[in-house]
C-alpha atoms as a PDB file:
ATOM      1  CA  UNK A   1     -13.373  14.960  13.119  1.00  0.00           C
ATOM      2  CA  UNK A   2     -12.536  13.705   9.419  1.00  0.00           C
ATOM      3  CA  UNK A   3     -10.864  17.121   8.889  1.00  0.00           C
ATOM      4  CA  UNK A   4      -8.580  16.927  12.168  1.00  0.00           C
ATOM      5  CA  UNK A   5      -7.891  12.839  10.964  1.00  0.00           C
ATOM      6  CA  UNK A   6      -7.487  12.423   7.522  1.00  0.00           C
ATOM      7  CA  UNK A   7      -6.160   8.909   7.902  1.00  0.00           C
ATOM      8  CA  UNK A   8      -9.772   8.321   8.984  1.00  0.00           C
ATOM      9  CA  UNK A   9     -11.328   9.738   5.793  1.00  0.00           C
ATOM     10  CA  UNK A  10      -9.013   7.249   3.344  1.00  0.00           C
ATOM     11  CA  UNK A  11     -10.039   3.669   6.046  1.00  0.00           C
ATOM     12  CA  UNK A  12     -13.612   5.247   5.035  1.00  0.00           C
ATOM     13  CA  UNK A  13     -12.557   5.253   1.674  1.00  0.00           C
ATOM     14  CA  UNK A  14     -11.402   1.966   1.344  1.00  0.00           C
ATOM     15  CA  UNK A  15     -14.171   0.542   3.751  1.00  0.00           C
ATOM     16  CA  UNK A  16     -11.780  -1.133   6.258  1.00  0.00           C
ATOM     17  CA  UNK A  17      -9.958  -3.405   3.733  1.00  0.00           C
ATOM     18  CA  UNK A  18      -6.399  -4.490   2.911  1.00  0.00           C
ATOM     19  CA  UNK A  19      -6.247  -1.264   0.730  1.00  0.00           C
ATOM     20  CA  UNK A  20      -5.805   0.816   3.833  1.00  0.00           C
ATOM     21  CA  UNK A  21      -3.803  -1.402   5.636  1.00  0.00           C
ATOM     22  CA  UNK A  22      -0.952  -1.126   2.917  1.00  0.00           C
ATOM     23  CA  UNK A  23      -1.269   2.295   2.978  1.00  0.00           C
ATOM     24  CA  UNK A  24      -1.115   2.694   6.441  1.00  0.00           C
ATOM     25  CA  UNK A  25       2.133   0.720   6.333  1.00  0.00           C
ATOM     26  CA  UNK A  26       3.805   2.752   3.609  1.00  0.00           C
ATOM     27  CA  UNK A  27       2.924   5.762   5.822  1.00  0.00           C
ATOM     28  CA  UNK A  28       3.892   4.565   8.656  1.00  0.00           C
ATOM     29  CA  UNK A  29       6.615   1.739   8.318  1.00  0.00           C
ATOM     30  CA  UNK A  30      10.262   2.170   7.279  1.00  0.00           C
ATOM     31  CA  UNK A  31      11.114   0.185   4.536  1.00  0.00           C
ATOM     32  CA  UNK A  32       7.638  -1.210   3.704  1.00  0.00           C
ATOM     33  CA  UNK A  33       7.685  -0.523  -0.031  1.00  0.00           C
ATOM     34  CA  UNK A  34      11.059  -2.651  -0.676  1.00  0.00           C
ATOM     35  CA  UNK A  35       9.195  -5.305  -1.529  1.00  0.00           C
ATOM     36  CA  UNK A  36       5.690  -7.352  -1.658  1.00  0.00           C
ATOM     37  CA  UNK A  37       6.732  -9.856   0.895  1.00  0.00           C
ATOM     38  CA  UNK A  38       7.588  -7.080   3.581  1.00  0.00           C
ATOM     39  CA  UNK A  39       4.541  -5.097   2.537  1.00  0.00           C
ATOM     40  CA  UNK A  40       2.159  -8.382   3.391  1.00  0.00           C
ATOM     41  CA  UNK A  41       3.776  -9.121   6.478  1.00  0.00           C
ATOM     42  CA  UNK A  42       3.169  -5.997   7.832  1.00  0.00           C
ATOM     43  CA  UNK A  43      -0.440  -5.077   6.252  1.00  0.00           C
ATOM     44  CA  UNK A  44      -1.618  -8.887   7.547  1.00  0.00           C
ATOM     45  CA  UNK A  45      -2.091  -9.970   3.926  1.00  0.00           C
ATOM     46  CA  UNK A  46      -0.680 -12.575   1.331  1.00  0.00           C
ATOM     47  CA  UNK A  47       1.516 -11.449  -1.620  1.00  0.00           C
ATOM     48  CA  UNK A  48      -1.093 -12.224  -3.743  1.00  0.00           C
ATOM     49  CA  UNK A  49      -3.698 -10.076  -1.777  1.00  0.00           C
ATOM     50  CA  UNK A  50      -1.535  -7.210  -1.427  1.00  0.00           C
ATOM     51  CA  UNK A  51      -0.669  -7.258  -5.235  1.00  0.00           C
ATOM     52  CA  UNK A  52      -4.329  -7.244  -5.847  1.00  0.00           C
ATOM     53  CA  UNK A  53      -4.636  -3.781  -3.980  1.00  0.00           C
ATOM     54  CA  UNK A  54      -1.609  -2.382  -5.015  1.00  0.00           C
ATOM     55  CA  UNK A  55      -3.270  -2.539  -8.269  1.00  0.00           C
ATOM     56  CA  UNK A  56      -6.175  -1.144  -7.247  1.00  0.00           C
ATOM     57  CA  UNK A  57      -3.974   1.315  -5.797  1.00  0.00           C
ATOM     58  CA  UNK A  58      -2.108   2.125  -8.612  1.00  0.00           C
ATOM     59  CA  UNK A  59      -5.676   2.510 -10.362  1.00  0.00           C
ATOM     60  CA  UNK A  60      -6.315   5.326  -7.817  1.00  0.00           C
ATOM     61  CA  UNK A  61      -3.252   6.614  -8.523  1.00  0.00           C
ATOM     62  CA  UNK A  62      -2.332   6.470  -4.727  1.00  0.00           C
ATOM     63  CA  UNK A  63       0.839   4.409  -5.159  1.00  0.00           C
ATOM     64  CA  UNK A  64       3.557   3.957  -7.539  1.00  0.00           C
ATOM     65  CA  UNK A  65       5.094   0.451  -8.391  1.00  0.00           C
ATOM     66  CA  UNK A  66       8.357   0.104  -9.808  1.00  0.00           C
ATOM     67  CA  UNK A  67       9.288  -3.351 -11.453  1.00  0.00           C
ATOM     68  CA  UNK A  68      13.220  -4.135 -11.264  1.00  0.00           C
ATOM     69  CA  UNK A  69      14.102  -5.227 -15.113  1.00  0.00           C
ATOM     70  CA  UNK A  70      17.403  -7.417 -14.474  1.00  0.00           C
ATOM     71  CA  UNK A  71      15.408  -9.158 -11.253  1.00  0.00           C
ATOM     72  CA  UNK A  72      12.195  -9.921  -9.744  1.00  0.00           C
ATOM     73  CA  UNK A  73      11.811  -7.318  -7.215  1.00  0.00           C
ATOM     74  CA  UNK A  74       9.551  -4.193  -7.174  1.00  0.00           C
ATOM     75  CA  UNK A  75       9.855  -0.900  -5.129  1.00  0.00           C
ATOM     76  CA  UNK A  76       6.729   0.581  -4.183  1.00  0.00           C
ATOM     77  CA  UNK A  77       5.693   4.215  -2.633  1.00  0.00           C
ATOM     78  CA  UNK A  78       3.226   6.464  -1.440  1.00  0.00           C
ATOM     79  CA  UNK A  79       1.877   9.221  -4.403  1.00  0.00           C
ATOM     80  CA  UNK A  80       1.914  12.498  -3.152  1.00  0.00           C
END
């Protein structure tokens, strides 16, 4: 079944938690990765939450955060 559902493999993973929900919305969701505030919203998190598993994430190496240097916005995407 995992082989056939590999979505099902990375929720095991991540043991049901907000880790998979923002990846499941980056995968999913157009536009999810323009910002943290859109990410939350649709992974049913805070900002602060979801910047806690982004950096997990980004530990993982499953996503890639990019930090806007003339303002305080952030891009973030899916790894391949």
């Amino acid at each position: 079944m995992m082989s056939r559902h590999p979505d099902l493999r990375t929720r095991a993973d991540f043991r049901g938690d907000l880790g998979a929900s923002v990846l499941a919305a980056l995968r999913h969701d157009a536009g999810a990765g323009t910002s943290e505030s859109r990410l939350a919203e649709l992974a049913g998190g805070s900002r602060s939450q979801v910047r806690n598993a982004l950096a997990n994430l980004q530990l993982t190496g499953r996503v890639a955060v990019r930090r806007s240097e003339t303002a305080n916005r952030c891009g973030i995407e899916l790894v391949a």
